[in-house]
Protein backbone atom coordinates (compact mmCIF):
# COMPACT_ATOMS: atom_id res chain seq x y z
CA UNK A 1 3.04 78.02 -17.89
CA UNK A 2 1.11 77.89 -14.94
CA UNK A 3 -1.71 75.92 -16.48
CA UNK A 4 0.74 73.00 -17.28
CA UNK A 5 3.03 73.50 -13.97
CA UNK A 6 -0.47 72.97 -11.79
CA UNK A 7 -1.68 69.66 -12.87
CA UNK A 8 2.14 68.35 -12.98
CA UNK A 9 2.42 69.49 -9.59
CA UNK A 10 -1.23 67.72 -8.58
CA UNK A 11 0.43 64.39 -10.44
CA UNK A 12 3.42 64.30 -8.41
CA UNK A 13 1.96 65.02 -5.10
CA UNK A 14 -0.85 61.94 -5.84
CA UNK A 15 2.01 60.03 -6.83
CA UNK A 16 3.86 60.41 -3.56
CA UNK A 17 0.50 59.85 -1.74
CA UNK A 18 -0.14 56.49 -3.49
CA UNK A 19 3.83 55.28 -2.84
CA UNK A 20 3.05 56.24 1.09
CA UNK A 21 0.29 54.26 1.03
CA UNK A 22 1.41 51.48 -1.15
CA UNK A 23 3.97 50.27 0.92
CA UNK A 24 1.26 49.73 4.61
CA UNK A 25 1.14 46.61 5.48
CA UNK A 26 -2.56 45.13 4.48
CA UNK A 27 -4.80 43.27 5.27
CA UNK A 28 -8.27 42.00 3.99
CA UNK A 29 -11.26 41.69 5.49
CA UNK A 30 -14.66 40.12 4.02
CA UNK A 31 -17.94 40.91 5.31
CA UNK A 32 -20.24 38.31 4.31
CA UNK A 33 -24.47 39.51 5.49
CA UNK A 34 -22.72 40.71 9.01
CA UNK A 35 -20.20 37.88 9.28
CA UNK A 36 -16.58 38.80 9.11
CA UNK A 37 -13.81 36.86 7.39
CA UNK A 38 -11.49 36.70 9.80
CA UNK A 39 -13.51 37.63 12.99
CA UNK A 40 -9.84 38.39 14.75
CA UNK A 41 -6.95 40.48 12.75
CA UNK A 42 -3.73 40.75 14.89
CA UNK A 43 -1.61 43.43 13.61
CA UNK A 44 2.01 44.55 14.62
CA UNK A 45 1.26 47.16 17.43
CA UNK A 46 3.07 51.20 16.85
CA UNK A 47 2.70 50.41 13.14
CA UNK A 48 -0.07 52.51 10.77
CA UNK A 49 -1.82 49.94 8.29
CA UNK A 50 -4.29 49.48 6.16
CA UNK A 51 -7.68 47.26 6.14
CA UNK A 52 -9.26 46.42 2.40
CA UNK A 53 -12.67 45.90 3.25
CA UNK A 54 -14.84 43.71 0.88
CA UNK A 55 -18.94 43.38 1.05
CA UNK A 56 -19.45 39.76 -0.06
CA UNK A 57 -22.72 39.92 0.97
CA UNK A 58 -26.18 40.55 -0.17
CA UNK A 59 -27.49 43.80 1.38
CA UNK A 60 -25.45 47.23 2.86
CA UNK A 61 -22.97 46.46 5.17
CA UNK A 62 -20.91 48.52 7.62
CA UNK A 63 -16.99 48.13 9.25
CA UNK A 64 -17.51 49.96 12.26
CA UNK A 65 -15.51 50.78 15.55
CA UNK A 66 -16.20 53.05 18.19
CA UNK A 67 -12.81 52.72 20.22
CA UNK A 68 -10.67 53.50 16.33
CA UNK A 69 -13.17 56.32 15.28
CA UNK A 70 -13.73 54.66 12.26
CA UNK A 71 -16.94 54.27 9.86
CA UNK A 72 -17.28 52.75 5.82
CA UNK A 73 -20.38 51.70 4.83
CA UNK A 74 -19.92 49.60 1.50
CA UNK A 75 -23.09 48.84 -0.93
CA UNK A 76 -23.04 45.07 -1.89
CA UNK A 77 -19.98 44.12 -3.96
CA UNK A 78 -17.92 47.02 -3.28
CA UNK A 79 -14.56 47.01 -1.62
CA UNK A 80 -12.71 49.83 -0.03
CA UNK A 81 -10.31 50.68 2.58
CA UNK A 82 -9.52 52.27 5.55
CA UNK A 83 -6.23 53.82 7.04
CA UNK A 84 -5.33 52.43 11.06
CA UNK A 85 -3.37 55.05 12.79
CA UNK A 86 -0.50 52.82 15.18
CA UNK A 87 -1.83 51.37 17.95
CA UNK A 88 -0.89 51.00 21.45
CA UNK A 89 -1.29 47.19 22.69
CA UNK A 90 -4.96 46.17 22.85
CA UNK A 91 -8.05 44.71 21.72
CA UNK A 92 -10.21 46.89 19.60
CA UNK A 93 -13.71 45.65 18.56
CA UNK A 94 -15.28 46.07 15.50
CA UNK A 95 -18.96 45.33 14.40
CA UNK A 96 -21.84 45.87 11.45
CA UNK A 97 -24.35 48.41 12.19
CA UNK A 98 -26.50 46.29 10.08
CA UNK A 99 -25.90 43.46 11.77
CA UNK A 100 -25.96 44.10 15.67
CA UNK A 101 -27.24 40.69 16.61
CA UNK A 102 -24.26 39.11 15.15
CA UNK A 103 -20.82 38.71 17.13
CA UNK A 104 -18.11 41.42 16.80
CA UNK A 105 -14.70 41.18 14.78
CA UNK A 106 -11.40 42.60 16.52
CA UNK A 107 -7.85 43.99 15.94
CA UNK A 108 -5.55 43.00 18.08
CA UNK A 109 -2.05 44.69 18.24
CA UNK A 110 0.80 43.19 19.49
């Protein structure tokens, strides 16, 4: 019994994970070799979401930013995301580690 009741129980509970998650607003952002696509992402401000990150680009790249505590590195042609805890009002930079001589990106949240 308990080997059936386990992985049912490890179903459901990904199941309510993936419905939390599926219904953040999104949004996408490209990084081309250190360029993102868009540069500026204004988001609704008090409100978790989530960023889809896509490396379009040729070598490593990185979504970065110090003031959100967050860090993906993605090889060339992968795409991932990251979960944004709700923000107060503000600016909040983002850049590529791999790409520090190339202007920032930025969430703003209104």
């Amino acid at each position: 019994m308990q080997r059936i009741l386990l992985p049912a129980l490890a179903m459901l509970a990904a199941g309510f994970a993936g419905g939390a998650q599926a219904g953040l607003p999104t949004y996408e952002l490209t990084i081309r070799d250190g360029h993102f696509e868009p540069a500026t992402i204004e988001v609704p401000a008090r409100q978790r979401f989530k960023i889809v990150v896509i490396n379009a680009g040729k070598g490593p790249t990185e979504f970065e930013s110090t003031p959100l505590r967050v860090e993906k590195v993605l090889s060339p042609g992968v795409t991932s995301f990251v979960v944004i805890h709700p923000l107060k009002p503000g600016r909040y930079p983002f850049f590529d580690e791999f790409h520090m001589d190339l202007p920032e990106g930025e969430i703003i949240a209104k």
